[in-house]
Protein backbone atom coordinates (compact mmCIF):
# COMPACT_ATOMS: atom_id res chain seq x y z
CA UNK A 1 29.95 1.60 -19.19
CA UNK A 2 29.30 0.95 -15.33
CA UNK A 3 31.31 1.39 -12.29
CA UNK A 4 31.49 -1.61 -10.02
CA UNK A 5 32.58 -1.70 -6.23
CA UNK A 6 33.74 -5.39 -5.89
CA UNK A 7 35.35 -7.18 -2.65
CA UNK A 8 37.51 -10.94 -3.72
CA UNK A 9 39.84 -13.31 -2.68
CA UNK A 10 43.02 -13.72 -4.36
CA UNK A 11 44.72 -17.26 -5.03
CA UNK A 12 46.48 -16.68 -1.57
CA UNK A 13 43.32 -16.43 0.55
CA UNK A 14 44.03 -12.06 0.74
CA UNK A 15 41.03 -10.20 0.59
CA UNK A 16 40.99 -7.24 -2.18
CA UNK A 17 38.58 -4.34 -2.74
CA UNK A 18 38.54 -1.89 -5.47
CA UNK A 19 36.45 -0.31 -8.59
CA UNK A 20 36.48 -1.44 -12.22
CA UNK A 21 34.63 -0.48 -15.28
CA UNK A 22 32.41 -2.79 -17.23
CA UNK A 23 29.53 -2.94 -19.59
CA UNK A 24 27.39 -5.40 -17.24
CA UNK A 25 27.78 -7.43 -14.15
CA UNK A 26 28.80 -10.64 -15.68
CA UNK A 27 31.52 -9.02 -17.62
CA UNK A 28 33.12 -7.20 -14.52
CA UNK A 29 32.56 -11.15 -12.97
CA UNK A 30 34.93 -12.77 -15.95
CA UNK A 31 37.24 -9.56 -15.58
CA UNK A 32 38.08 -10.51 -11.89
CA UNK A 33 38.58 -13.69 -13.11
CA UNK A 34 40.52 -12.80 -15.38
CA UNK A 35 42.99 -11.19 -13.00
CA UNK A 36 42.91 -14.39 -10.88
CA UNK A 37 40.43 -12.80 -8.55
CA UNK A 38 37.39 -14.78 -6.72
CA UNK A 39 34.28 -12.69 -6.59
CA UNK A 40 32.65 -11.57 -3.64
CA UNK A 41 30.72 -8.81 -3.56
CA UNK A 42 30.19 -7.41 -6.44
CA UNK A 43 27.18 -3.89 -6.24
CA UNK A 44 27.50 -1.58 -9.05
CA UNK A 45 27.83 1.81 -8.41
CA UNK A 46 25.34 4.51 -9.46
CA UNK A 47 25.50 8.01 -10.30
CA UNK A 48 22.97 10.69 -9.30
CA UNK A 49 21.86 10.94 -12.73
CA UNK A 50 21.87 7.24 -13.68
CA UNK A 51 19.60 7.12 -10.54
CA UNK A 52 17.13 9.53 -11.73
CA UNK A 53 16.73 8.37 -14.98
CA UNK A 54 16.15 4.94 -13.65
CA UNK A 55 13.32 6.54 -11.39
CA UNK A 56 11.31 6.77 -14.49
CA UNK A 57 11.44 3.74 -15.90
CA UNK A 58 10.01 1.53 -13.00
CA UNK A 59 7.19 -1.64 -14.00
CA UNK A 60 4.00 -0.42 -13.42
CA UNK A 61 1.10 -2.56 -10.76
CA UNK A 62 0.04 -4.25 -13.41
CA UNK A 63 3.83 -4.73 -15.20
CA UNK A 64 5.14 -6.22 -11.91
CA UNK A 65 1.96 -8.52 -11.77
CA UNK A 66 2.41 -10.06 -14.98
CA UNK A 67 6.38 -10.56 -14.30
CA UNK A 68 5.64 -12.30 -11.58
CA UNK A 69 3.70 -14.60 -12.77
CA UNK A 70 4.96 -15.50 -16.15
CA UNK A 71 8.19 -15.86 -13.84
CA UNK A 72 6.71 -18.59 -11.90
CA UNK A 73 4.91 -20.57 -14.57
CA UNK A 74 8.62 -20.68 -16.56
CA UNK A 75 9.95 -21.88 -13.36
CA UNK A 76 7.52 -24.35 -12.82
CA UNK A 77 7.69 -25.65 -16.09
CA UNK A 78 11.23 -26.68 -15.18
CA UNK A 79 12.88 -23.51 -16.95
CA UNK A 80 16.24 -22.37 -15.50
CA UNK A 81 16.15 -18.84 -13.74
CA UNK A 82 18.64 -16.83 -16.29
CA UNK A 83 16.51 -18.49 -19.20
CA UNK A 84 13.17 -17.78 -18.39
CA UNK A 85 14.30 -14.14 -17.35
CA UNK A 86 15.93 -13.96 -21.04
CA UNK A 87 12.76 -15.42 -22.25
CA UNK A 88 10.63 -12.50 -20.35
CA UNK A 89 13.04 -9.80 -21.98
CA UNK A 90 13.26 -10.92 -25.78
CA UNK A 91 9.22 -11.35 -25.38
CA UNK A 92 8.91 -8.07 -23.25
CA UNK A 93 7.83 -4.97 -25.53
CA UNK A 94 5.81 -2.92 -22.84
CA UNK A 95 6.95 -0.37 -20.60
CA UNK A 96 9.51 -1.12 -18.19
CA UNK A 97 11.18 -3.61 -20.81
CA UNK A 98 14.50 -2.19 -19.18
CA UNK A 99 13.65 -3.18 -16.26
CA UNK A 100 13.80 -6.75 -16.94
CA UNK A 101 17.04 -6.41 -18.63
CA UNK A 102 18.64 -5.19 -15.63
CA UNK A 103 16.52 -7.63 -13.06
CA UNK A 104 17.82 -10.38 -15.92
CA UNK A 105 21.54 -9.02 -15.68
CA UNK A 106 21.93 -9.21 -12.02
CA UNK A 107 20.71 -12.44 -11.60
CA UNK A 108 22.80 -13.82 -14.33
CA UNK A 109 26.15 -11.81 -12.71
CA UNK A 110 25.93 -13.98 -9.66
CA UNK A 111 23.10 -11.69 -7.19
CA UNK A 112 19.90 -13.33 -6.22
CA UNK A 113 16.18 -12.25 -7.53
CA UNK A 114 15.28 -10.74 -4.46
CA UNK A 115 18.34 -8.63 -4.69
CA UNK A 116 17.76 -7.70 -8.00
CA UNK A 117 14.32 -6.76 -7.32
CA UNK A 118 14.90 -4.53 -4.88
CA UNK A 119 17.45 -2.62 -7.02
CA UNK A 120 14.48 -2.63 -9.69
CA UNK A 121 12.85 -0.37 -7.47
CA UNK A 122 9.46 -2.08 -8.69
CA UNK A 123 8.72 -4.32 -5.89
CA UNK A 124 7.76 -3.89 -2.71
CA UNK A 125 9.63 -4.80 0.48
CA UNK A 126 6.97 -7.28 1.71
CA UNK A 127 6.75 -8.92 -2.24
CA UNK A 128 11.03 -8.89 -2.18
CA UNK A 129 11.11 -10.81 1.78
CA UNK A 130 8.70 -13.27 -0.14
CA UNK A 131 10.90 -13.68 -2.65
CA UNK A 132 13.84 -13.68 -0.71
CA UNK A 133 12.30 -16.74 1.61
CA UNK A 134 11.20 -18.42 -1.69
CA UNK A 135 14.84 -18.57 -2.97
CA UNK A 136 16.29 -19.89 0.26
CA UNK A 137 13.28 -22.54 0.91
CA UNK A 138 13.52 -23.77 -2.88
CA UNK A 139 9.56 -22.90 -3.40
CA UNK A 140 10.36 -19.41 -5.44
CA UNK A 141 7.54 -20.50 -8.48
CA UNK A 142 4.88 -20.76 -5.51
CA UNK A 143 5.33 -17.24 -4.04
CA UNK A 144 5.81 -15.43 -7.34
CA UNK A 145 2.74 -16.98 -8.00
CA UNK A 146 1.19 -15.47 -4.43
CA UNK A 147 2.50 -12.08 -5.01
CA UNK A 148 0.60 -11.94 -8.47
CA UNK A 149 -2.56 -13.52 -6.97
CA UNK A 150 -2.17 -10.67 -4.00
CA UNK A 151 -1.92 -8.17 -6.72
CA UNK A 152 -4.56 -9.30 -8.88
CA UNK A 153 -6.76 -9.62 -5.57
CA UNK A 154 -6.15 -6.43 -4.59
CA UNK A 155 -7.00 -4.63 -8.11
CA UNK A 156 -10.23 -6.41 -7.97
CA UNK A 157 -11.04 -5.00 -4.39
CA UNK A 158 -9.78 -1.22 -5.38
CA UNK A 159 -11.67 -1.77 -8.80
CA UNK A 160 -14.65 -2.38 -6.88
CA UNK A 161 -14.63 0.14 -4.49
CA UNK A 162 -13.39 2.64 -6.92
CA UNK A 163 -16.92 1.36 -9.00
CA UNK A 164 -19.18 1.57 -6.08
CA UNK A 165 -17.93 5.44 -4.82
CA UNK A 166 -18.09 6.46 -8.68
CA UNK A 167 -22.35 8.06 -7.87
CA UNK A 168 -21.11 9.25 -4.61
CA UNK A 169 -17.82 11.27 -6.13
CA UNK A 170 -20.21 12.75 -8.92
CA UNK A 171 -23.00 13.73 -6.17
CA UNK A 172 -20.13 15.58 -3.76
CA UNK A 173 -18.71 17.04 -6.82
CA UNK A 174 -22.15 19.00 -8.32
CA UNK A 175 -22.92 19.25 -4.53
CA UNK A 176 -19.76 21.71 -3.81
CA UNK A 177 -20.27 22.96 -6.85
CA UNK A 178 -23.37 24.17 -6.11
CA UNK A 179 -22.44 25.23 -2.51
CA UNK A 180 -19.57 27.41 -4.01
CA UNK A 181 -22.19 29.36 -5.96
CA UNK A 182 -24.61 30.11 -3.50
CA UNK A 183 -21.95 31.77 -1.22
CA UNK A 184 -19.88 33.54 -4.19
CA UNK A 185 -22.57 34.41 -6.26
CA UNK A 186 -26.17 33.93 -4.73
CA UNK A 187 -25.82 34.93 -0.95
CA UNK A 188 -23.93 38.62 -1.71
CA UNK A 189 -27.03 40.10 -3.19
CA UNK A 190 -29.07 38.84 -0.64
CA UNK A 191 -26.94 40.98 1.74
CA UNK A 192 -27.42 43.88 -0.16
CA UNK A 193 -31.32 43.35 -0.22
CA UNK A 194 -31.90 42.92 3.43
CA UNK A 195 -28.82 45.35 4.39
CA UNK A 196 -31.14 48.48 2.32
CA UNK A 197 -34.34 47.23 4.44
CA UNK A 198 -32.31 47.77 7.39
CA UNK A 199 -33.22 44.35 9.05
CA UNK A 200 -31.32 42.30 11.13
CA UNK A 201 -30.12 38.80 9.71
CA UNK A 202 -30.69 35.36 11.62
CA UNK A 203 -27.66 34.51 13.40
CA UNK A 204 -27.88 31.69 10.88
CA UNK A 205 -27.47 33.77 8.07
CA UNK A 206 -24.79 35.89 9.72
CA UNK A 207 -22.45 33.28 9.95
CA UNK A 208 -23.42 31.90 6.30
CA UNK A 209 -22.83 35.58 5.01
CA UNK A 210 -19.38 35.43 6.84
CA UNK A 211 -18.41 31.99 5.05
CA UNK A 212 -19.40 33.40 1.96
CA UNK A 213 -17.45 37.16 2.82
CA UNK A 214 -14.23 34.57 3.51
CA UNK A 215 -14.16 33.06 -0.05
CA UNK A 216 -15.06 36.44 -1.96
CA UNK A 217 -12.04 38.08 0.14
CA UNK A 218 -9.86 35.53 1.03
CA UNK A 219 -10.21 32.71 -1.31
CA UNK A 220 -6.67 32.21 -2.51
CA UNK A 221 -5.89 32.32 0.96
CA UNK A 222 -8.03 29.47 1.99
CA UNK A 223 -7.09 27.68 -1.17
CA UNK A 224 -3.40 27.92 0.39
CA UNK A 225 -4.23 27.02 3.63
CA UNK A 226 -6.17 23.71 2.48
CA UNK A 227 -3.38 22.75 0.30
CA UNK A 228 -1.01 23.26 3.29
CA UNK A 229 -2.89 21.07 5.36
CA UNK A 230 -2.94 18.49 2.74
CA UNK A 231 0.72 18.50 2.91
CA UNK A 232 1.19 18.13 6.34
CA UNK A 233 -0.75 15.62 6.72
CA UNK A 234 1.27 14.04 4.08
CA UNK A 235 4.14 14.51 5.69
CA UNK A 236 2.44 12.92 9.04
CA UNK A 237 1.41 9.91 7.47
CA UNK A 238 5.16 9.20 6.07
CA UNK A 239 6.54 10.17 9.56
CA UNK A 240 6.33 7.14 11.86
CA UNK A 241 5.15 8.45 14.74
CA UNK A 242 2.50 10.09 12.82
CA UNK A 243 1.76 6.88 10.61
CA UNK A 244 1.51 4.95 14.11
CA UNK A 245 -0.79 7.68 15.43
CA UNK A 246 -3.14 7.42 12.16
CA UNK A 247 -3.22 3.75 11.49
CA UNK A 248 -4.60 3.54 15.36
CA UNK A 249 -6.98 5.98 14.61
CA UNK A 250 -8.23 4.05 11.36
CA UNK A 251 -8.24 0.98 13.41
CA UNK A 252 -10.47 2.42 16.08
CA UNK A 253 -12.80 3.27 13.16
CA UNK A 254 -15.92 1.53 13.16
CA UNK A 255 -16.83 -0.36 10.22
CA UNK A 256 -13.52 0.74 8.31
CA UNK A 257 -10.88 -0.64 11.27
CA UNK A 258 -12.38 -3.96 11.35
CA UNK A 259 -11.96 -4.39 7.19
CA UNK A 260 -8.13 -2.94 7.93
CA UNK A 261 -7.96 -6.21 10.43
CA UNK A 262 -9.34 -8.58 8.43
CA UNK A 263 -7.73 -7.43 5.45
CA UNK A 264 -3.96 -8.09 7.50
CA UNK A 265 -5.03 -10.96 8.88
CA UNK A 266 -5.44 -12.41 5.47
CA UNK A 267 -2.47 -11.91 4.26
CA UNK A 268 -0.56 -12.55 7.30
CA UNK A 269 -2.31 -16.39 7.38
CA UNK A 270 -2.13 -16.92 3.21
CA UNK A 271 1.60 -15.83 3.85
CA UNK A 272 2.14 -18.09 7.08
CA UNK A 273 0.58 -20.95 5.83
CA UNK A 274 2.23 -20.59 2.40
CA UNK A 275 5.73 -20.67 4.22
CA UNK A 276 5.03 -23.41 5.99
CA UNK A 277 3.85 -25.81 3.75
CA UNK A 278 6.98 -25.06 2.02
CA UNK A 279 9.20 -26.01 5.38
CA UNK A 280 10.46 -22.91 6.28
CA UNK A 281 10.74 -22.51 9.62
CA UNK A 282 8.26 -21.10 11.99
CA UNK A 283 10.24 -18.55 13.15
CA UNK A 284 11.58 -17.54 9.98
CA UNK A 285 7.96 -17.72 8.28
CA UNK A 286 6.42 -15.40 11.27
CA UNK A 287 9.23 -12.89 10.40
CA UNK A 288 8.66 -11.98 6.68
CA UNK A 289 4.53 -12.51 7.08
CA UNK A 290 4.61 -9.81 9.67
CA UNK A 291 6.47 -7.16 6.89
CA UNK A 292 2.96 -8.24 5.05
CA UNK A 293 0.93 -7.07 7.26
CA UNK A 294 1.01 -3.33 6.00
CA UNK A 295 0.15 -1.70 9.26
CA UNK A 296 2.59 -0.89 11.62
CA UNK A 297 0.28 -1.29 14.73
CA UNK A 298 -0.19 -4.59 14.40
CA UNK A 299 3.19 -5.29 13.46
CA UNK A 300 4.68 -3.85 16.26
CA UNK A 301 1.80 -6.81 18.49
CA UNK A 302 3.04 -9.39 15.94
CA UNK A 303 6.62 -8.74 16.75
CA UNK A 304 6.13 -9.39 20.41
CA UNK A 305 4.33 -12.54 19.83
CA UNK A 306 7.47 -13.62 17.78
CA UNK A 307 9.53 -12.97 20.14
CA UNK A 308 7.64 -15.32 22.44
CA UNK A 309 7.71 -18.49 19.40
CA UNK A 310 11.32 -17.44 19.39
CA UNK A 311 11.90 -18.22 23.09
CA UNK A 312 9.53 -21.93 23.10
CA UNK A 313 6.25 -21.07 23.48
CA UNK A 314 3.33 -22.02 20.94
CA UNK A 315 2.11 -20.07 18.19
CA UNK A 316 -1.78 -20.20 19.65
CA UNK A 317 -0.88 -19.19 22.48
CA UNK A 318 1.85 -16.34 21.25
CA UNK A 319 -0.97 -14.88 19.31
CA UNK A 320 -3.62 -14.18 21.77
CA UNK A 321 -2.33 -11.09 23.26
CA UNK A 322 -2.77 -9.39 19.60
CA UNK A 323 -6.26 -9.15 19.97
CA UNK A 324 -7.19 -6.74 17.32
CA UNK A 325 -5.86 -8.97 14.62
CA UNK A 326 -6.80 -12.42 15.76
CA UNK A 327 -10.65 -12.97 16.94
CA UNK A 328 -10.42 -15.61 20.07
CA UNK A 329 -11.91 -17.92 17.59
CA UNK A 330 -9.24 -18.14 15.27
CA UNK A 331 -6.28 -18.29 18.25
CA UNK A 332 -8.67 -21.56 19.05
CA UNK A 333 -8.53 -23.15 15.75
CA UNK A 334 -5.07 -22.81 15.35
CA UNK A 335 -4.11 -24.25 18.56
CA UNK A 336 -6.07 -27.44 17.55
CA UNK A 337 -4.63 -27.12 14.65
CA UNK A 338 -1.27 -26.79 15.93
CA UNK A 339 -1.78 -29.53 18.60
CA UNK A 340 -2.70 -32.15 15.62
CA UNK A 341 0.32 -30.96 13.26
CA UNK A 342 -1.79 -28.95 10.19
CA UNK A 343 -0.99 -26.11 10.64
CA UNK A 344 -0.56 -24.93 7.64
CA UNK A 345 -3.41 -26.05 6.39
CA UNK A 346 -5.68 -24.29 9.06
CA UNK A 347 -3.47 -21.19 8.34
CA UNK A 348 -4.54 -21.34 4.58
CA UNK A 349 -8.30 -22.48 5.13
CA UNK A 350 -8.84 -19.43 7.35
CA UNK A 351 -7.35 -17.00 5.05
CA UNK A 352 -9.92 -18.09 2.48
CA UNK A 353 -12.79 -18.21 4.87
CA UNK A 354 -12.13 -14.18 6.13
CA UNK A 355 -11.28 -13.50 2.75
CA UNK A 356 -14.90 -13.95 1.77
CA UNK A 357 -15.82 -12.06 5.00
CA UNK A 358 -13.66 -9.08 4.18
CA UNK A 359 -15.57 -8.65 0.46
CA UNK A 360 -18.59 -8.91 2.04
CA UNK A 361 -17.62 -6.44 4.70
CA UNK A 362 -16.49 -4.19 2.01
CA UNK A 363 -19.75 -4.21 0.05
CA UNK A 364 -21.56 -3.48 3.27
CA UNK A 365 -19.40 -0.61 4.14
CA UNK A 366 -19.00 0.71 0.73
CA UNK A 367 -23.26 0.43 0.69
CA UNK A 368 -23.73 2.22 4.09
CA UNK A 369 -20.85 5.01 2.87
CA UNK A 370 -23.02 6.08 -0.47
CA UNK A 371 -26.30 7.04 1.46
CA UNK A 372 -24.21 8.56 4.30
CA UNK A 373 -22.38 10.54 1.93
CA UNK A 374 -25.72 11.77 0.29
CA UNK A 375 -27.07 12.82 4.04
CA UNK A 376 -23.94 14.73 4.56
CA UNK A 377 -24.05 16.34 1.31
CA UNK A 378 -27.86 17.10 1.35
CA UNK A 379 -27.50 18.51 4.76
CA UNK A 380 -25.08 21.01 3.81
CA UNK A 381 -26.98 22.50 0.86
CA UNK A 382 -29.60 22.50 2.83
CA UNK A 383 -28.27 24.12 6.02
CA UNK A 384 -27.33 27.07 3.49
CA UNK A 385 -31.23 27.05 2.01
CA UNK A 386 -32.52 27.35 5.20
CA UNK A 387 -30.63 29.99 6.17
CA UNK A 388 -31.54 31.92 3.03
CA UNK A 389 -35.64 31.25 3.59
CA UNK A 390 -35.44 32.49 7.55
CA UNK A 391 -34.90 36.19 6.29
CA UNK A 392 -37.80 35.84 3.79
CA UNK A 393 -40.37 35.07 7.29
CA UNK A 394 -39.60 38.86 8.24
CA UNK A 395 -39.75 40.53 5.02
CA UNK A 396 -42.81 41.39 5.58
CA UNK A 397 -42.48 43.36 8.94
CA UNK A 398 -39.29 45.23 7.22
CA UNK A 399 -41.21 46.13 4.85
CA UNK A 400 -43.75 47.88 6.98
């Protein structure tokens, strides 16, 4: 049994608000009915505990992939909304099968997908404004369909990436391992050797013996103090001054902050063009492609340039003061584009073309991180093994 907060209309036009008690949303629906009351907003209330064990039970990348896009071929296929969600449930045996229940009883009590996604907690805001445009521009089967090609897209990338930094990962790993036991294990009775010969270490060595003194003697407290770090920068990243302070950072990055561009401006043209070959309007469209974006510093640019669609002027021409996201090339095209009526064509076309630019980009990067990684890593150890051979050049003289 649920609580539900609900707001109606009576038979005499008086607007009521109260609580009931129902099993699901479209049984608290016929109970208003039932007491002669039109619905209109209906949001079911949720404990602290019902919200915590509904935490847990969220679709997974993967889970929300394949909902979306057995969604849209049902849809396409001419399949009614509540019947191809009941379809997805009775068929549904994986993880998160709850999940569709509840997505599949809000939309059947009278609330719209995107709503019901969003309670789902599954989704993500930029995937729900798709869906929410989708529903109100009558093209819902086409952007379900976008959101799993987006995910499926972006799996590929990670998958890639994650397959390319696998050597590198391995090499860093054995490489601190091996650093760690030089400075615990190795460099201590080194000390001892040259401190009974009564030389004097190379500065070198001094401050090698000192890192290695630190993580004997204050190891757990370094351990603490990394972890701490960790966590605040955490906690910087979520803030949004801090996220706006890092994402210009990363986009001042060579190599790495054109990929971050290139990867937005994909999805912001896919998105745009998508939207508009639909009809939605410009304005509209500009809005929820912006929330794909998934950077804040260019969203912030893309928000002044719709401001200036919003008050008459051209798209083209609205987009060439966001530089970092739109090469003067592309604000060219699209004002041809825009001058002959194809937009969203152009918009669609380009996101393919930089799509292929932004895999090859990430092979290139990926390529150049691996050896840089092994330079870094091999001058480390090596740093250390240097410092351990200069003492060995004056043995002899201590000695005599």
């Amino acid at each position: 049994m649920s609580a539900f907060e609900y707001l109606a209309v009576d038979s005499q036009g008086r607007r009521i608000s109260g609580t009931l008690q129902a099993e699901a949303r479209p049984l608290a629906v016929k109970e208003l009915r039932q007491r002669g009351l039109s619905p209109v907003r209906l949001g079911e209330i949720e404990s602290t505990a019902s919200t915590h064990r509904s935490a847990g039970k969220r679709l997974s990348k993967r889970g929300a992939e394949d909902f979306c896009r057995e969604l849209s071929n049902l849809l396409a296929a001419g399949i009614p909304m509540s019947r191809a969600l009941a379809i997805l449930c009775r068929e549904s045996k994986r993880r998160g099968a709850g999940v569709l229940r509840a997505i599949h009883d809000d939309v059947t009590g009278g609330g719209t997908l995107a709503q019901a996604m969003n309670h789902s907690g599954s989704f993500s805001q930029v995937q729900i404004a798709m869906v929410r445009a989708g529903e109100a521009g009558g093209f819902l089967d086409v952007v379900l369909a976008q959101i799993a090609d987006f995910q499926s897209r972006e799996r590929d990338l990670a998958g890639r990436v994650k397959s390319a930094l696998a050597y590198p990962a391995v090499l860093a790993t054995v490489s601190t391992g091996v650093m760690i036991y030089l400075l615990v294990y190795f460099i201590p009775k080194f000390t001892v050797m040259f401190a009974d010969l009564g030389g004097t270490l190379p500065a070198l060595t001094r401050g090698i013996v000192a890192v290695s003194d630190l993580l004997i003697h204050r190891g757990a407290y370094v351990v603490i103090a990394l972890v701490l770090a960790a966590l605040l920068m955490r906690r910087l990243a979520k803030s949004p001054g801090g996220r706006l302070r890092m994402e210009r950072v990363l986009l001042r990055t060579p190599g790495l902050g054109l990929v971050v561009s290139r990867l937005a401006l994909v999805r912001f043209s896919r998105m745009l063009g998508t939207l508009l070959a639909a009809g939605v309007p410009l304005v509209a469209s500009l809005r929820v492609a912006r929330e794909a974006l998934g950077n804040e510093v260019l969203s912030d640019a893309m928000r002044i340039a719709t401001e200036d669609v919003t008050r008459g002027r051209g798209l083209a021409r609205s987009l060439q003061g966001c530089g970092q996201l739109f090469p003067l090339s592309v604000v060219e095209t699209l004002a041809v584009a825009e001058e002959a009526g194809r937009l969203e064509k152009e918009l669609i076309r380009l996101a393919g073309v930089y799509e292929f630019e932004l895999e090859r980009q990430m092979r290139t990067l990926v390529a150049m991180a691996e050896p840089l990684l092994l330079f870094v890593m091999a001058g480390l150890v090596g740093t250390v093994v240097i410092g351990m051979l200069l003492p060995i050049f004056t043995l002899q003289d201590l000695i005599k």
